[in-house]
N, C-alpha and C. Protein backbone atom coordinates (compact mmCIF):
# COMPACT_ATOMS: atom_id res chain seq x y z
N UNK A 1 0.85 -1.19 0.00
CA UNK A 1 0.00 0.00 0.00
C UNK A 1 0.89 1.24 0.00
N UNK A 2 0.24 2.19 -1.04
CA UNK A 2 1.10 4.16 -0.22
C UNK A 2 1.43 3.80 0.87
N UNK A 3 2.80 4.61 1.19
CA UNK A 3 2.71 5.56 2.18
C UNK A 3 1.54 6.21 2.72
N UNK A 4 0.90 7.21 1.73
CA UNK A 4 -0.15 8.02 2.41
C UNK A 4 -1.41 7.31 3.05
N UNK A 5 -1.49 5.84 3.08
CA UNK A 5 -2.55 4.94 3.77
C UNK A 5 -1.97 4.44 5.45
N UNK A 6 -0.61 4.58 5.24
CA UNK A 6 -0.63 4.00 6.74
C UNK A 6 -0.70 4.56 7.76
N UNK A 7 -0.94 4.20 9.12
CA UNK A 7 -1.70 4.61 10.09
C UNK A 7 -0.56 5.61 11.02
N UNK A 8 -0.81 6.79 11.47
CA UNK A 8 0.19 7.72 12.02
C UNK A 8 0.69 6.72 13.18
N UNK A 9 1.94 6.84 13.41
CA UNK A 9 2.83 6.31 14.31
C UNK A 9 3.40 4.87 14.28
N UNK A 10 3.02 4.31 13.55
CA UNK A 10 2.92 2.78 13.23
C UNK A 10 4.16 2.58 12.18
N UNK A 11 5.40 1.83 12.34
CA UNK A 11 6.33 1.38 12.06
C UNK A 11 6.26 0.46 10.85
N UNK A 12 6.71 1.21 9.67
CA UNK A 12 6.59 0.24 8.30
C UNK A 12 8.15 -0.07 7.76
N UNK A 13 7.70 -0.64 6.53
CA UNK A 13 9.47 -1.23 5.95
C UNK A 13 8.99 -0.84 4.61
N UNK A 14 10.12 0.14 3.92
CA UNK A 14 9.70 0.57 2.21
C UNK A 14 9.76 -0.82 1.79
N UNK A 15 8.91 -0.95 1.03
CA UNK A 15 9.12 -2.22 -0.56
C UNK A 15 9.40 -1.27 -1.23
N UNK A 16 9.07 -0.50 -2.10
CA UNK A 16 9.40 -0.39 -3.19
C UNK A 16 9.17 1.10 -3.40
N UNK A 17 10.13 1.74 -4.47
CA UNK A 17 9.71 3.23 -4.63
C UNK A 17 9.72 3.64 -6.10
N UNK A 18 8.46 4.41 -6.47
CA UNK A 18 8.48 4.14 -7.92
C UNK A 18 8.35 5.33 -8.42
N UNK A 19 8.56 5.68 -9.19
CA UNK A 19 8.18 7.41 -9.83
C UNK A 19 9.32 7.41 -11.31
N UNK A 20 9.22 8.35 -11.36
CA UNK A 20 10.49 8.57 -12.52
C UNK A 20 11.97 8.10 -11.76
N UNK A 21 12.96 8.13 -12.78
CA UNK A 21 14.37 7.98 -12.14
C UNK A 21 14.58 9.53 -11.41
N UNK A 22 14.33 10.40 -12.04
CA UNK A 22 14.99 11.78 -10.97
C UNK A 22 14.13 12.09 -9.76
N UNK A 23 12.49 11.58 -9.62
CA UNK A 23 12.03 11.07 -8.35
C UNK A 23 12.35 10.57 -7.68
N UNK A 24 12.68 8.83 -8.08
CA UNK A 24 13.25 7.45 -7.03
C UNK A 24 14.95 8.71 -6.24
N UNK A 25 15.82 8.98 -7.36
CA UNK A 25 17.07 9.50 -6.68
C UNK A 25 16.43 10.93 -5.18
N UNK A 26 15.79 11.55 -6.18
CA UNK A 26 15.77 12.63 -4.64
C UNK A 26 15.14 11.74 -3.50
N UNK A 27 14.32 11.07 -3.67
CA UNK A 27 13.73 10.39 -2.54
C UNK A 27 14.80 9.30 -1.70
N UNK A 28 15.60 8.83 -2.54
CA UNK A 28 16.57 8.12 -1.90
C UNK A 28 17.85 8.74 -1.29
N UNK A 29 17.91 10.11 -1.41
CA UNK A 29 18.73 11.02 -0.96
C UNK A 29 18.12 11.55 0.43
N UNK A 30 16.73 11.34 0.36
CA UNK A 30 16.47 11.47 1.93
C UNK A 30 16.32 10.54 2.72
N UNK A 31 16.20 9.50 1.88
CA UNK A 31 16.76 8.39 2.77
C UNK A 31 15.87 7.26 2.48
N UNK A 32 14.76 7.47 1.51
CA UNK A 32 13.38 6.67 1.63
C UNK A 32 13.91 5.57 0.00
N UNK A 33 15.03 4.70 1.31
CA UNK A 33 15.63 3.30 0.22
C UNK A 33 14.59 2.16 1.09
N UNK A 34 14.34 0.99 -0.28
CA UNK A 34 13.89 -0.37 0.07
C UNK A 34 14.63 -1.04 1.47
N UNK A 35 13.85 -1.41 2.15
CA UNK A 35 14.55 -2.47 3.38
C UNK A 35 14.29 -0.78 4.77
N UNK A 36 14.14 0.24 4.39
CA UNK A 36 14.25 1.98 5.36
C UNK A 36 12.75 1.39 6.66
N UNK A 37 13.26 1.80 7.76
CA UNK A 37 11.80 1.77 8.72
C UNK A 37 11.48 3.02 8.56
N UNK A 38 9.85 3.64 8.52
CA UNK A 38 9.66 4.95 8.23
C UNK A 38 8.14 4.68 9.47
N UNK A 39 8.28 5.74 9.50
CA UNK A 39 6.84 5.88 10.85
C UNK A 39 6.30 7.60 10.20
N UNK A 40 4.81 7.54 9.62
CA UNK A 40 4.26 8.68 9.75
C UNK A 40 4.14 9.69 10.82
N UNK A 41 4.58 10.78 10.91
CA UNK A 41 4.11 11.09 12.19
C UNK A 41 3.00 12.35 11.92
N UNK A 42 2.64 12.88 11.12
CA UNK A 42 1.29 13.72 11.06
C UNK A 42 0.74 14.18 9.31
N UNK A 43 -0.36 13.84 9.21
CA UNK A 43 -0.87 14.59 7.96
C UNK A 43 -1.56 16.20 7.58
N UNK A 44 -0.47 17.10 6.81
CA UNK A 44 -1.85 18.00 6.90
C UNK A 44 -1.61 18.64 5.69
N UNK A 45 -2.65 19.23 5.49
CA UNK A 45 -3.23 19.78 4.11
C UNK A 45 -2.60 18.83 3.14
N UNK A 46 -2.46 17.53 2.73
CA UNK A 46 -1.91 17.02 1.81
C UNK A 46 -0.55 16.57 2.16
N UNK A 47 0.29 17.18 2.97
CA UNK A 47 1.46 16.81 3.24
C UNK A 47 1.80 16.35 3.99
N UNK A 48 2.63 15.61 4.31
CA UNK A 48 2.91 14.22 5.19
C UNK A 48 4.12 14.25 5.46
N UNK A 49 4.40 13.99 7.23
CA UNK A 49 5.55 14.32 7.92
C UNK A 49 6.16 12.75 8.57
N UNK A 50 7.55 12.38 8.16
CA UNK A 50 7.61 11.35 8.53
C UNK A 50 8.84 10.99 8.73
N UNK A 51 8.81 9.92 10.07
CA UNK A 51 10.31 10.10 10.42
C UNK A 51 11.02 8.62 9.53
N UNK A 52 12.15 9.36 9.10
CA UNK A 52 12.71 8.10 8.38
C UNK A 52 14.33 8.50 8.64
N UNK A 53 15.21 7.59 9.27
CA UNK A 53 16.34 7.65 9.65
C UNK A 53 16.96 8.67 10.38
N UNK A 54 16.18 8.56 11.34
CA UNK A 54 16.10 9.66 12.50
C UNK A 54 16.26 10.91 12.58
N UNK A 55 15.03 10.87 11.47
CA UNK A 55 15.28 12.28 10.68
C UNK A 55 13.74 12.87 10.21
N UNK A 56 13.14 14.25 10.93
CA UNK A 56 11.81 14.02 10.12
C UNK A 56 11.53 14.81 8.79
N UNK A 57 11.39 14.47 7.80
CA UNK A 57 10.91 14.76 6.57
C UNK A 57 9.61 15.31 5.99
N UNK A 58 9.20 16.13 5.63
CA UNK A 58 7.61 16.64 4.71
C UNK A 58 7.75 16.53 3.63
N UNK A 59 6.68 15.85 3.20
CA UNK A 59 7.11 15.32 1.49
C UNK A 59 5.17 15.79 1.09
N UNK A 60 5.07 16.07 0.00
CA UNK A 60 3.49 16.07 -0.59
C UNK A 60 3.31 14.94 -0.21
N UNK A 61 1.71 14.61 -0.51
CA UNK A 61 0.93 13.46 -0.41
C UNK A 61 1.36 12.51 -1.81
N UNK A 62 1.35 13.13 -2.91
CA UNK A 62 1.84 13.23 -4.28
C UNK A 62 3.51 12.30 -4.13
N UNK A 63 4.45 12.31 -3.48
CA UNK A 63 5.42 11.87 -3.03
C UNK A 63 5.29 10.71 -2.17
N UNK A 64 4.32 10.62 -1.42
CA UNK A 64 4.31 9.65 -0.51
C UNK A 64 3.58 8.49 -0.79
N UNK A 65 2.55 8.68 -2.16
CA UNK A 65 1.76 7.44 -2.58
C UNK A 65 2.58 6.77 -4.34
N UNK A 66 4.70 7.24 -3.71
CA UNK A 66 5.09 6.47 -4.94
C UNK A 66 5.85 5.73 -3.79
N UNK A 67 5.34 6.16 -2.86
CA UNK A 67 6.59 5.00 -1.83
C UNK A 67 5.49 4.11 -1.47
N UNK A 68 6.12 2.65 -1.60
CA UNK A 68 4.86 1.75 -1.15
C UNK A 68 5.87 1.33 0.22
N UNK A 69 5.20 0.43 1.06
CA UNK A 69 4.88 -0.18 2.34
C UNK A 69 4.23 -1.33 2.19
């Protein structure tokens, strides 16, 4: 499933990240590689805050439903 479906606070593992190649790279520059634990931690207006390698990130909603879980 997206990213943008899973439940705030709840501990996932990327499968897979899909978008264009100059998408997959920026996204993997923040860190959001296959095998990454990522935990949502709040949604708003569309954008989605989430901690991934002890680090928290805001990405669009648009960004977060090419990262699957």
């Amino acid at each position: 499933m997206p990213l943008t479906m899973a439940v705030p606070g709840q501990k996932n593992s990327i499968k897979r990240v899909g978008g264009k190649e100059e998408t997959r790279k920026f996204l993997e520059k923040l860190g959001f590689v296959v095998g990454a634990i990522v935990t949502v931690v709040s949604e708003n207006a569309g954008n989605v805050i989430i901690n991934v390698k002890d680090s928290r990130v805001a990405i669009s909603s648009e960004m977060a439903n090419k990262i699957i879980i």
